[in-house]
Protein backbone atom coordinates (compact mmCIF):
# COMPACT_ATOMS: atom_id res chain seq x y z
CA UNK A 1 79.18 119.47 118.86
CA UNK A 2 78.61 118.54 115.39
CA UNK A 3 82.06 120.51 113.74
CA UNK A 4 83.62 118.26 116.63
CA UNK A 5 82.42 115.27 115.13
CA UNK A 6 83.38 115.81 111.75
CA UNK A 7 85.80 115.13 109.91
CA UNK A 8 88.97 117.12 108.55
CA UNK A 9 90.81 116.59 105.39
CA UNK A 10 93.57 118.47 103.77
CA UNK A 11 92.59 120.10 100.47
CA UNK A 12 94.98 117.60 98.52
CA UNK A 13 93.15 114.59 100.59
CA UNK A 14 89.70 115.94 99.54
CA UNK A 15 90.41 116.72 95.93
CA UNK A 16 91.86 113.45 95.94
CA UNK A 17 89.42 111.31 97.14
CA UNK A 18 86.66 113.55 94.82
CA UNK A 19 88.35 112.63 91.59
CA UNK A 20 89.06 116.79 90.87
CA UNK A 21 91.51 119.16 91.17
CA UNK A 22 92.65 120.60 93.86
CA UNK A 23 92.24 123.99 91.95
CA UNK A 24 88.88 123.31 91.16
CA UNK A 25 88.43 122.65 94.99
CA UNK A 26 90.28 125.88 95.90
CA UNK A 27 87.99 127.78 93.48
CA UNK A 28 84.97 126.68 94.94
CA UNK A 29 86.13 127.70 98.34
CA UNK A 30 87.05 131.25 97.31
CA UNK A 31 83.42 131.39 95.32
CA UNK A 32 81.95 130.82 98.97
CA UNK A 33 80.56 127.53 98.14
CA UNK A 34 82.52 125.40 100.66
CA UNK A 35 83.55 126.70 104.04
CA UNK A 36 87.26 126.14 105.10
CA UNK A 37 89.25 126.41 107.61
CA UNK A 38 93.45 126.67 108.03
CA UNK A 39 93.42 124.63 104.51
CA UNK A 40 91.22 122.08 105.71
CA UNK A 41 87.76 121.08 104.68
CA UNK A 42 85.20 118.89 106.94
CA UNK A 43 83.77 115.98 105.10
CA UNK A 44 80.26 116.61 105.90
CA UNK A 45 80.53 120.14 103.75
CA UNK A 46 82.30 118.32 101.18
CA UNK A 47 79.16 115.68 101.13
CA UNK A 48 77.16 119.03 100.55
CA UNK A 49 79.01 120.35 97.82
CA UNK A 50 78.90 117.35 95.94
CA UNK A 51 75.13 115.91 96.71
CA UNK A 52 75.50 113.97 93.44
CA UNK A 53 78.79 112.22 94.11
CA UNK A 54 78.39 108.47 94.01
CA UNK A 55 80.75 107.15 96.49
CA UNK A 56 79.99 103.51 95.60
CA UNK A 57 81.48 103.90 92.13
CA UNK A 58 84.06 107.07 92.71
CA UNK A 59 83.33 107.69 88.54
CA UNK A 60 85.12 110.75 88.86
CA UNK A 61 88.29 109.51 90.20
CA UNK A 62 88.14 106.67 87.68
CA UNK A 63 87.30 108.67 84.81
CA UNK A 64 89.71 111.46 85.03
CA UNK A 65 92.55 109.00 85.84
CA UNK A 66 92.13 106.95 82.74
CA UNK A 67 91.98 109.72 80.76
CA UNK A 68 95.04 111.03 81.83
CA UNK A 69 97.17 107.99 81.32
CA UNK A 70 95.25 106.54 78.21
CA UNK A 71 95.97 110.22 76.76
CA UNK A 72 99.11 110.51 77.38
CA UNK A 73 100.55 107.59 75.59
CA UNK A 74 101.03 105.44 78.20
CA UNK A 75 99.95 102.25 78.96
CA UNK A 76 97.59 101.66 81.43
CA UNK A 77 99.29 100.79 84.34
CA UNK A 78 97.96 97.78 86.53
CA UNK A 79 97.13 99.35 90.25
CA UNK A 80 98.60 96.91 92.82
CA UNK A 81 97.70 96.28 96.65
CA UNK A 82 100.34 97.77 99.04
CA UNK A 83 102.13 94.86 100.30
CA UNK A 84 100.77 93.14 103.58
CA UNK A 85 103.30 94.78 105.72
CA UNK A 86 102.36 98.59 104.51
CA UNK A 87 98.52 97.77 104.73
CA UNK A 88 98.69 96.65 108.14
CA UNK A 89 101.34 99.44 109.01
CA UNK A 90 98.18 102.09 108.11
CA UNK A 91 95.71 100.06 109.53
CA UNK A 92 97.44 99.78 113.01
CA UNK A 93 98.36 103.90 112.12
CA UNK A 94 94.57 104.61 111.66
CA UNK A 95 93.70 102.25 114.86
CA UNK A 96 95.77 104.71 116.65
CA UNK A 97 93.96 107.74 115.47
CA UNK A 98 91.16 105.94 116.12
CA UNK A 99 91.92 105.20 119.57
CA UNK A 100 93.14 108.94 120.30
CA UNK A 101 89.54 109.92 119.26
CA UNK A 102 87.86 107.71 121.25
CA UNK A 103 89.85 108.88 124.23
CA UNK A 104 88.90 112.57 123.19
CA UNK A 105 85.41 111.37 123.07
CA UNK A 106 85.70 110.31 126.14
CA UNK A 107 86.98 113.31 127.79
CA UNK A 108 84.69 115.06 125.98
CA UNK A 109 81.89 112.99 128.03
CA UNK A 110 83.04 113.43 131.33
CA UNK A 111 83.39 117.05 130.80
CA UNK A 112 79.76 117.23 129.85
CA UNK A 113 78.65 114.97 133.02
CA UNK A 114 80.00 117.38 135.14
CA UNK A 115 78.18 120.66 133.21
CA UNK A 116 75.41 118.37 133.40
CA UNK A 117 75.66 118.76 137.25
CA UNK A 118 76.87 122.09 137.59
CA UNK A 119 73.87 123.36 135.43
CA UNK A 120 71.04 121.55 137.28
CA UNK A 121 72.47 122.75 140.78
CA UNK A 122 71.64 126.10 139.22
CA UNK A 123 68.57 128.27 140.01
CA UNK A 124 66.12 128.39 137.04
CA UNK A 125 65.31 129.47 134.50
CA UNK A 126 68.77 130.14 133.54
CA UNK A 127 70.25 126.60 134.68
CA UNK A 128 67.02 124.95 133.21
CA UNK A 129 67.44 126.82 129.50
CA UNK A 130 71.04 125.95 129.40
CA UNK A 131 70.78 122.38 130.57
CA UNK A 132 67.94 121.93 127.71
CA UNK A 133 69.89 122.79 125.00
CA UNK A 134 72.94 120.76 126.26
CA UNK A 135 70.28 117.57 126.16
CA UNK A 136 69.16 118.71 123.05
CA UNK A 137 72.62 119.09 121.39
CA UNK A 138 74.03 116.19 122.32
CA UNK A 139 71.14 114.29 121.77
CA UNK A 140 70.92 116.06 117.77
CA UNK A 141 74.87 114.70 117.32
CA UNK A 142 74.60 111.24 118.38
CA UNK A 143 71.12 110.54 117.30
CA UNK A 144 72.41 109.62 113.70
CA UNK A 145 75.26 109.86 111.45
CA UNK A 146 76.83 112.78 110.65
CA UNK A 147 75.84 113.60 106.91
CA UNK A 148 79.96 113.48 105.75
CA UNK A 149 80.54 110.17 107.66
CA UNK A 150 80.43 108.20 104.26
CA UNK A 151 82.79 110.35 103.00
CA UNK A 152 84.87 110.08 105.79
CA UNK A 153 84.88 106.30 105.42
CA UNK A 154 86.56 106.84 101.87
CA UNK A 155 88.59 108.87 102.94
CA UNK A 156 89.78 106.31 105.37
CA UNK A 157 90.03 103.55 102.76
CA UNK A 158 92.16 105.52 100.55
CA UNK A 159 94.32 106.32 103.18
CA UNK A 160 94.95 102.71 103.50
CA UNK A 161 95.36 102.32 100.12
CA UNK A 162 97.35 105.26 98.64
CA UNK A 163 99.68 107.63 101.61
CA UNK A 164 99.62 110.98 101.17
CA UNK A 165 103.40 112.46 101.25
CA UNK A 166 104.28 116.10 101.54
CA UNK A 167 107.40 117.87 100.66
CA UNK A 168 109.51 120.44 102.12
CA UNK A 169 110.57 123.14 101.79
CA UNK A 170 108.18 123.72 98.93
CA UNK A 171 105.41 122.69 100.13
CA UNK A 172 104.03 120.15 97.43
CA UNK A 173 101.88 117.16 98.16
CA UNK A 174 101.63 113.76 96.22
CA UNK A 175 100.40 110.25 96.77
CA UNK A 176 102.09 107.27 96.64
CA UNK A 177 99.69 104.41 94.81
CA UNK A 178 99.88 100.62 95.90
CA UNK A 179 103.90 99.94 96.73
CA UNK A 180 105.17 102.08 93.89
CA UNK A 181 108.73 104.26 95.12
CA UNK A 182 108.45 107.32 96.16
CA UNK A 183 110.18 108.78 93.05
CA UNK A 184 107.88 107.23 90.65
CA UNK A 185 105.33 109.02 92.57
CA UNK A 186 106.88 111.95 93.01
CA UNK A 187 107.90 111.95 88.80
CA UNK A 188 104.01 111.20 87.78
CA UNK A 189 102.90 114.28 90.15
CA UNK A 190 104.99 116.69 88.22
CA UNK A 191 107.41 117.36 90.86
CA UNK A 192 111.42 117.62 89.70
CA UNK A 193 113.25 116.21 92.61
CA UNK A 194 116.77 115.32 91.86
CA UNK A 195 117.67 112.02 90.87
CA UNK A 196 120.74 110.10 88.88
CA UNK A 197 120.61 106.27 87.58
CA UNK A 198 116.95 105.82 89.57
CA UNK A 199 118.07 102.38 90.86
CA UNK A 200 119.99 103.11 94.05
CA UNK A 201 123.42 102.88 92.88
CA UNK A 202 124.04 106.50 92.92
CA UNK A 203 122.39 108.25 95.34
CA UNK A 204 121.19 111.26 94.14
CA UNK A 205 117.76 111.30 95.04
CA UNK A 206 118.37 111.17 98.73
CA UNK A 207 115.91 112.20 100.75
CA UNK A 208 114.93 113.41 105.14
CA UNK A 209 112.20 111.53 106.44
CA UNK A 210 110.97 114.13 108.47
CA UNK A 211 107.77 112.48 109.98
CA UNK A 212 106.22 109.10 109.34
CA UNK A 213 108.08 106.30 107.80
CA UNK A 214 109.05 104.86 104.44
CA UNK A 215 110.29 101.64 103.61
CA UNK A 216 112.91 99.59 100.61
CA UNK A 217 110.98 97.93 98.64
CA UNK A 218 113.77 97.66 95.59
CA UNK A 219 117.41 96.73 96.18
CA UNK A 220 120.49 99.63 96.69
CA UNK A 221 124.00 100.02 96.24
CA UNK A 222 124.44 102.84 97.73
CA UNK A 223 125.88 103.25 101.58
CA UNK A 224 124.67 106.06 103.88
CA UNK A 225 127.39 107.69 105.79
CA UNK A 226 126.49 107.31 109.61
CA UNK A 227 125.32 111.43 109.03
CA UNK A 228 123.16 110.19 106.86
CA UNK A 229 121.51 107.51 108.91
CA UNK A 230 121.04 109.48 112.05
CA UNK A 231 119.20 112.04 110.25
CA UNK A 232 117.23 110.02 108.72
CA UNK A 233 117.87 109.91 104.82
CA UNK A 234 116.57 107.49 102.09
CA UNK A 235 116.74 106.81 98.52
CA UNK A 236 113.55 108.09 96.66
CA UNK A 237 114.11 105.42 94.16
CA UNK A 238 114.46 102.71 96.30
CA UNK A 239 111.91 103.14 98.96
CA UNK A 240 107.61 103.50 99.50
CA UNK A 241 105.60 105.64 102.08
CA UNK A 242 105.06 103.22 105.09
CA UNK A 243 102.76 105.30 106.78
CA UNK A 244 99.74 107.10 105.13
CA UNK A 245 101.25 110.19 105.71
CA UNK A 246 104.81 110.99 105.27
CA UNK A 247 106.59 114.21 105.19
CA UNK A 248 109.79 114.12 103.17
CA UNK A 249 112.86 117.47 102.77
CA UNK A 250 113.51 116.84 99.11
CA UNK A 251 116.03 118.58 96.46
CA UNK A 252 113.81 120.09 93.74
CA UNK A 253 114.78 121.65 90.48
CA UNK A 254 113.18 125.07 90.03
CA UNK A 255 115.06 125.80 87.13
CA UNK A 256 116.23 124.79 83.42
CA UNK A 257 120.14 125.45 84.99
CA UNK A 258 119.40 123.45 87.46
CA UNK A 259 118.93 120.37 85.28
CA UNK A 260 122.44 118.81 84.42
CA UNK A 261 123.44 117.91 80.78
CA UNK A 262 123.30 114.40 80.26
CA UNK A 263 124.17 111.72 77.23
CA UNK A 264 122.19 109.00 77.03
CA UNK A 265 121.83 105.78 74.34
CA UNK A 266 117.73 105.31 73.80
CA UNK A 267 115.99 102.37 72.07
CA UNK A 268 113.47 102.62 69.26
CA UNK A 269 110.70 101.22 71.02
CA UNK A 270 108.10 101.87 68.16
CA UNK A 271 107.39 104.20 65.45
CA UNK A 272 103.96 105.70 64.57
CA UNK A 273 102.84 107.33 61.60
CA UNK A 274 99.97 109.86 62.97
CA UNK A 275 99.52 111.62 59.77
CA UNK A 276 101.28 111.56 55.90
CA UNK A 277 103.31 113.97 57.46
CA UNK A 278 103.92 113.61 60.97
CA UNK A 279 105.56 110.50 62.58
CA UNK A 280 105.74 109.80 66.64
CA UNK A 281 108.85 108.32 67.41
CA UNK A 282 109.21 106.59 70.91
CA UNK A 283 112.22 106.04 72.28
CA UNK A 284 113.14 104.46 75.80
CA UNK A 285 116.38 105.19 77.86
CA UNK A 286 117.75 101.95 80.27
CA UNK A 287 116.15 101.51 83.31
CA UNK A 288 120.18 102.39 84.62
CA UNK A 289 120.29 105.70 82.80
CA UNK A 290 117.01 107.94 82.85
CA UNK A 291 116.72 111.57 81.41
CA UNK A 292 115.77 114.09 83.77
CA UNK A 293 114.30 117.26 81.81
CA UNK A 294 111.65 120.37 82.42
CA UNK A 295 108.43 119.80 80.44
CA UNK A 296 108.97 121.91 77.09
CA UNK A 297 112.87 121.54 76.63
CA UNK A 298 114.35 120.02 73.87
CA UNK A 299 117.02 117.76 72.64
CA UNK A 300 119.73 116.28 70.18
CA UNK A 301 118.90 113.17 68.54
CA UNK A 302 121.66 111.35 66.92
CA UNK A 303 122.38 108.04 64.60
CA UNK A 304 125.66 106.95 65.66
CA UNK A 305 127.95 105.62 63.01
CA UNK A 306 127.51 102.16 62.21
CA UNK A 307 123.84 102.26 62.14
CA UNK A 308 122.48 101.64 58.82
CA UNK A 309 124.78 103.22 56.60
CA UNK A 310 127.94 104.62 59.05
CA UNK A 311 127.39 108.07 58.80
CA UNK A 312 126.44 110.52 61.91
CA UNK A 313 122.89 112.15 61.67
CA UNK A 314 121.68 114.57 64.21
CA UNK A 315 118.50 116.88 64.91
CA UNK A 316 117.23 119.01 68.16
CA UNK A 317 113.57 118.06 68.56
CA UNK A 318 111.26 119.38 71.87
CA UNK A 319 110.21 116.37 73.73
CA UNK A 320 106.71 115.66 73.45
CA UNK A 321 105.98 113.90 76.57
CA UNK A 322 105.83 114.71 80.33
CA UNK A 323 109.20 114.25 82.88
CA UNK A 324 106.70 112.07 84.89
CA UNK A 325 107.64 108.99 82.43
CA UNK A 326 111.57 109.72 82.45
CA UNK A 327 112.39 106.39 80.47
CA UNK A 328 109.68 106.59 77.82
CA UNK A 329 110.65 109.53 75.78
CA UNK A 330 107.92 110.79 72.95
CA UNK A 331 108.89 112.77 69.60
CA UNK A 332 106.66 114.28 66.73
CA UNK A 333 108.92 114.42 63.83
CA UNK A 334 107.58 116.47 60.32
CA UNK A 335 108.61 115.33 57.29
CA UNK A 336 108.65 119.03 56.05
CA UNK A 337 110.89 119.90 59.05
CA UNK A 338 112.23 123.87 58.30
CA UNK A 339 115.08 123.62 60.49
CA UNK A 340 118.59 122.84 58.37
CA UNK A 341 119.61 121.44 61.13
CA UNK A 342 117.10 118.56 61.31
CA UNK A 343 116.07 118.18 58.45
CA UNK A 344 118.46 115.11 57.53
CA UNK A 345 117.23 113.18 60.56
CA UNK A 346 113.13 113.45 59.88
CA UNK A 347 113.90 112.42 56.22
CA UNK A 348 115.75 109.55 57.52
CA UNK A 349 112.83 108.83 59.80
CA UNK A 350 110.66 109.54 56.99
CA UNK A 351 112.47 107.04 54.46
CA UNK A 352 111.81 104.31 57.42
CA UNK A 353 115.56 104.31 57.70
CA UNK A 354 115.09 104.44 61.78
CA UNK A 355 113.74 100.74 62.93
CA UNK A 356 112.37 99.47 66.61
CA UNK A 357 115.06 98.90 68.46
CA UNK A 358 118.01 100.79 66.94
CA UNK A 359 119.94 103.19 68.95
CA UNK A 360 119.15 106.64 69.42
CA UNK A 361 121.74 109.01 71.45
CA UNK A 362 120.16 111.50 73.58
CA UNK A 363 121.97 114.62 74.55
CA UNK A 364 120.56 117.80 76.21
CA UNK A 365 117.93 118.64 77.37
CA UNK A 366 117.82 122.30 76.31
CA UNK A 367 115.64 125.52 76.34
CA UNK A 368 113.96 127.30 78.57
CA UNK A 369 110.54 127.30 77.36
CA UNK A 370 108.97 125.54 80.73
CA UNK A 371 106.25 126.86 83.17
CA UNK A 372 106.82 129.48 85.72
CA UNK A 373 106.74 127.32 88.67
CA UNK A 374 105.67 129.91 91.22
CA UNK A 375 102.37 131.04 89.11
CA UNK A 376 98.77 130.06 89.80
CA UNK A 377 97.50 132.14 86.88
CA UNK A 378 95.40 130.54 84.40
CA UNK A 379 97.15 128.31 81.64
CA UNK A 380 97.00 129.23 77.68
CA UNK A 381 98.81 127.16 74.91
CA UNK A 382 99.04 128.38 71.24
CA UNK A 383 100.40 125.47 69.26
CA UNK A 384 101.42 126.44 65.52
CA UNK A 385 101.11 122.68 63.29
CA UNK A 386 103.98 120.90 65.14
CA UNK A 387 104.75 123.47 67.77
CA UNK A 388 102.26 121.08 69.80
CA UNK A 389 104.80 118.96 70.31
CA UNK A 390 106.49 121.30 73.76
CA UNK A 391 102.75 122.00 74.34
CA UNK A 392 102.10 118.86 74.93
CA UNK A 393 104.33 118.27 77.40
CA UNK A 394 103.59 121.35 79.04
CA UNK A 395 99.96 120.17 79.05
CA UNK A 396 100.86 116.82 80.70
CA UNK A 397 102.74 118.60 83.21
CA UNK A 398 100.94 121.15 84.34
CA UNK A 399 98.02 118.72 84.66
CA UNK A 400 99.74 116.36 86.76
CA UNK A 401 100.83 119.21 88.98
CA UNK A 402 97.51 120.51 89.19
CA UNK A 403 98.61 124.13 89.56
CA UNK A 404 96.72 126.38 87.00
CA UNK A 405 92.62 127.56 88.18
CA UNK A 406 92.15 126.47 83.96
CA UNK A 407 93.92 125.69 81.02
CA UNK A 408 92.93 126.84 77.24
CA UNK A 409 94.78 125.44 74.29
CA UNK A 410 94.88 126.78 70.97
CA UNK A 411 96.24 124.81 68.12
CA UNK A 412 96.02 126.74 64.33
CA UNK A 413 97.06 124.34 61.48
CA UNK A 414 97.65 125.53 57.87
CA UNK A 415 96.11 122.67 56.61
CA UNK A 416 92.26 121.47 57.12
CA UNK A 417 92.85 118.52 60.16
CA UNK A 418 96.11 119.86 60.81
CA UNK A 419 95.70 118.82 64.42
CA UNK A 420 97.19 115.49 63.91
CA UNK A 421 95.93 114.41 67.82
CA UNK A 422 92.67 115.29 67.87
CA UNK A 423 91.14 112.90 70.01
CA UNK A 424 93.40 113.64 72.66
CA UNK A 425 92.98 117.10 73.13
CA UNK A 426 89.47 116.34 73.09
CA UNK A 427 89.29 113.97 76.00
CA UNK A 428 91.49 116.38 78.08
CA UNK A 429 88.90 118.44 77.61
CA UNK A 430 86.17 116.19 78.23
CA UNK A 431 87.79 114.99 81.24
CA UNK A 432 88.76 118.02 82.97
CA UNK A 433 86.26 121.19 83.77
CA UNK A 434 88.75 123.54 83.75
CA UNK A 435 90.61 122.21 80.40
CA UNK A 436 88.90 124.42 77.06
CA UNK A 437 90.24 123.03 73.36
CA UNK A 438 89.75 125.56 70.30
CA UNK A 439 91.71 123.71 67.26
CA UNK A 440 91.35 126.48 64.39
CA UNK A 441 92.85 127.35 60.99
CA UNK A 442 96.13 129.51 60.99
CA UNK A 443 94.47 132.26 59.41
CA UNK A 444 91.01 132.25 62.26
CA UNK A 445 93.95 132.47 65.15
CA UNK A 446 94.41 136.05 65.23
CA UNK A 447 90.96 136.97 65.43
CA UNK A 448 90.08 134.47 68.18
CA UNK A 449 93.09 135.58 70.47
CA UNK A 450 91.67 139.57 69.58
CA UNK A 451 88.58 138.03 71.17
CA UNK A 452 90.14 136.56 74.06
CA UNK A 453 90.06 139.06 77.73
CA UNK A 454 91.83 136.83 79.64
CA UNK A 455 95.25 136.93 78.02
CA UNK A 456 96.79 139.74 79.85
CA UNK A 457 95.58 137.74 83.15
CA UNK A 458 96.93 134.30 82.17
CA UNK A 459 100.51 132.74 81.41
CA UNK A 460 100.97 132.49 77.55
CA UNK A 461 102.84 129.86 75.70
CA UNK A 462 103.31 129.70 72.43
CA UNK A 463 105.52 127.22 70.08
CA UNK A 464 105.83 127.01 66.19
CA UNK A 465 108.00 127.45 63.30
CA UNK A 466 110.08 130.85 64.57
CA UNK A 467 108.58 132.87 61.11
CA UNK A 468 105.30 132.72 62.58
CA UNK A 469 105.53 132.73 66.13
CA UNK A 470 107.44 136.07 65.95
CA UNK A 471 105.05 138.43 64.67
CA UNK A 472 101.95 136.63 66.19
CA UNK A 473 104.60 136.92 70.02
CA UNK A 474 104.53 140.76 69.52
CA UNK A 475 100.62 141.02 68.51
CA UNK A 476 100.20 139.59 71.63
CA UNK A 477 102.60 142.27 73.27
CA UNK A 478 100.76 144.68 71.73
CA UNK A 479 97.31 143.10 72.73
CA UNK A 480 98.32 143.64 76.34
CA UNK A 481 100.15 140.18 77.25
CA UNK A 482 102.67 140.93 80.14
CA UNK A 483 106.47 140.88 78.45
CA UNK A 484 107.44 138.45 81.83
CA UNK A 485 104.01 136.08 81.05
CA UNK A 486 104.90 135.57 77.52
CA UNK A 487 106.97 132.15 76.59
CA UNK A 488 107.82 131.85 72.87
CA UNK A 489 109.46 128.57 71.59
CA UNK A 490 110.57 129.26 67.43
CA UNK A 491 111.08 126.03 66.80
């Protein structure tokens, strides 16, 4: 009687509503420390697990969220109410569910009224025996609350607050936070759906409502064919989850070939020197003309004549920051740049011959140093001086997709302080358990991947100036790194 009382959540709900990954949730179910069942967890075990949790404050949740965004370079971003209509949508939704259960409950009763008769019709002692222990069962599960029911109410809150949308055919899950569009929230969960201007004039990110219902919240130009509206489409960029859970059949892109090339004119937004010789350039794209890009690729820069002194400058740079933000684009430029065909473009940068708000063209994105989409292994970055610039972004991605069991990251600098974001490597990995930060000296890296036993079992990815990351790529071959789990980025 009590697993009928309790209540069920989806692994993505649970690790959601406990502030932790859902691969930190999935570990501790194959450890044997919290039972499962057909993906789902019952809130009462979860309230087990995690005796300590204080559901009054949610710390976790809170922590691990600012961490993410303050690290990542973005501003924190205000978390609105869902608008009156979608609260009272989930409300009425959950006052369903809530009257199904109370129906089942009731059914439930009647059934045991008439065991209750059957069983003391019955000659003793076998009657008497089994009629005890249905008094004394039922009389354990409605005495008090279950131990998961505060839990539960969380859980119910949040599902109020934030709906839970999943995607086919691939299966991922993501929430949708206050009345933000479904492709923002698809973009800041890592997912690659596909997607044009991002303001409903061209219709690219359609997408099948397959259950529940979503709703326009932002103004379109585009017209569904009467195909379209019978089965259902909408625009991702355009629309919110309605319902606290909504099931969506969404394009993805699994591949770097599946990204198109695209030309786009970016803003200066600011310029920041992090070291004497490494300067973050931010650039943002118009709200009408996003790039789409895989975490790790790279890109042309370009000064178009007429800016400054007429002449054409251009340099292919990785992009430092995660697709999740597609109109705030990050760079870490070196003034000692190696590559010939950069190198004008950091000195210009350099000589402070760039300003906020010039133009910037944008042309790729290119490369195909990204993360295998399909592995769960665990995570290990090996960042040479500015090779952490692709890390990075494979960092921020593969954290907001919450796919790898951990995540290791090795930057080796030449110089003493080389790291030249320190403080944000280490609150990634004060943040997240299953995040480990080793910044070393170039020549301590060797020895302390010699030491490592987990290579061969984890996806390596390493970045740097191509004269170095060649013969350190085949020591790694030769230390037993799978060829196919290697991913080498000369930069």
């Amino acid at each position: 009687m009590l697993a009928i009382m309790s209540q069920w959540l989806t692994l993505s709900r649970a690790a959601h509503l406990l502030g932790i990954s859902r691969v930190a949730l999935q570990k501790r179910i194959r450890e044997g420390e919290l039972p499962s069942f057909d993906g789902m967890v019952a809130a009462d075990d979860l309230q087990r697990t995690w005796p300590e949790l204080d559901l009054n404050e949610s710390g976790s949740f809170e922590k691990t969220r600012a961490i993410r965004e303050d690290a990542f370079a973005k501003r924190l971003r205000e978390r609105v109410l869902p608008t009156q209509e979608t609260l009272a949508q989930r409300l009425f939704v959950q006052g369903q569910e809530l009257a199904e259960l109370q129906r089942t409950l009731t059914r439930y009763h009647t059934l045991f009224e008439a065991l209750e008769v059957r069983l003391a019709a019955e000659p003793a002692p076998a009657g008497g025996e089994l009629l005890r222990l249905l008094d004394e069962g039922l009389a354990q599960a409605l005495a008090a609350p279950a131990p998961g029911n505060d839990m539960a109410a969380l859980d119910a809150m949040l599902r109020v607050m934030s709906a839970h949308v999943t995607v086919k055919p691939s299966g991922r899950e993501f929430f949708v936070e206050g009345s933000e569009t479904l492709l923002k929230a698809a973009l800041r969960a890592g997912l690659a759906p596909n997607y044009g201007c991002g303001n409903g004039n061209c219709g690219l990110c359609k997408a099948r409502v397959v259950s529940g219902e979503a709703r326009t919240v932002a103004p379109s130009d585009y017209r569904f064919s009467e195909a379209e509206k019978a089965q259902n489409h909408v625009l991702m960029c355009s629309c919110t989850a309605l319902s606290s859970d909504l099931v969506l059949e969404v394009l993805e892109a699994g591949a770097p070939e599946d990204i198109p090339e695209q030309r786009i004119v970016a803003k200066v937004r600011r310029i920041d020197a992090l070291t004497a010789d490494v300067i973050r350039v931010h650039l943002q794209t118009p709200r009408s003309n996003r790039l789409r890009f895989l975490a790790g690729q790279r890109v042309t820069l370009g000064i178009r004549a007429g800016v400054r002194d007429g002449s054409d400058v251009h340099g292919e740079f990785p992009v430092a920051s995660c697709p999740c933000d597609d109109r705030n684009l990050i760079f870490h430029i070196s003034r000692g740049d190696h590559r010939a065909a950069s190198t004008d473009f950091s000195r210009r940068v350099f000589e402070d011959r760039i300003k906020v708000a010039d133009d910037v063209s944008v042309w790729g994105p290119w490369g195909r140093f990204v993360l295998e989409k399909a592995s769960a292994r665990p995570l290990v970055f090996i960042a040479l001086d500015d090779g952490f610039a692709p890390i990075n972004s494979l960092i921020e991605h593969a954290i907001a997709v919450d796919a790898a069991e951990s995540i290791t990251l090795y930057w080796a600098s030449e110089q003493a302080g080389g790291q030249y974001l320190p403080n944000q490597c280490r609150a990634w990995a004060a943040a997240l358990d299953e995040f480990s930060y080793r910044p070393l000296a170039v020549d301590e890296l060797a020895a302390a991947l010699a030491a490592d036993s987990a290579l061969p079992l984890s996806d390596v990815y390493l970045a740097g100036a191509a004269e170095v990351v060649e013969p350190l790529a085949a020591a790694l071959l030769a230390a037993g790194v799978p060829p196919a789990q290697l991913h080498v980025e000369g930069l």
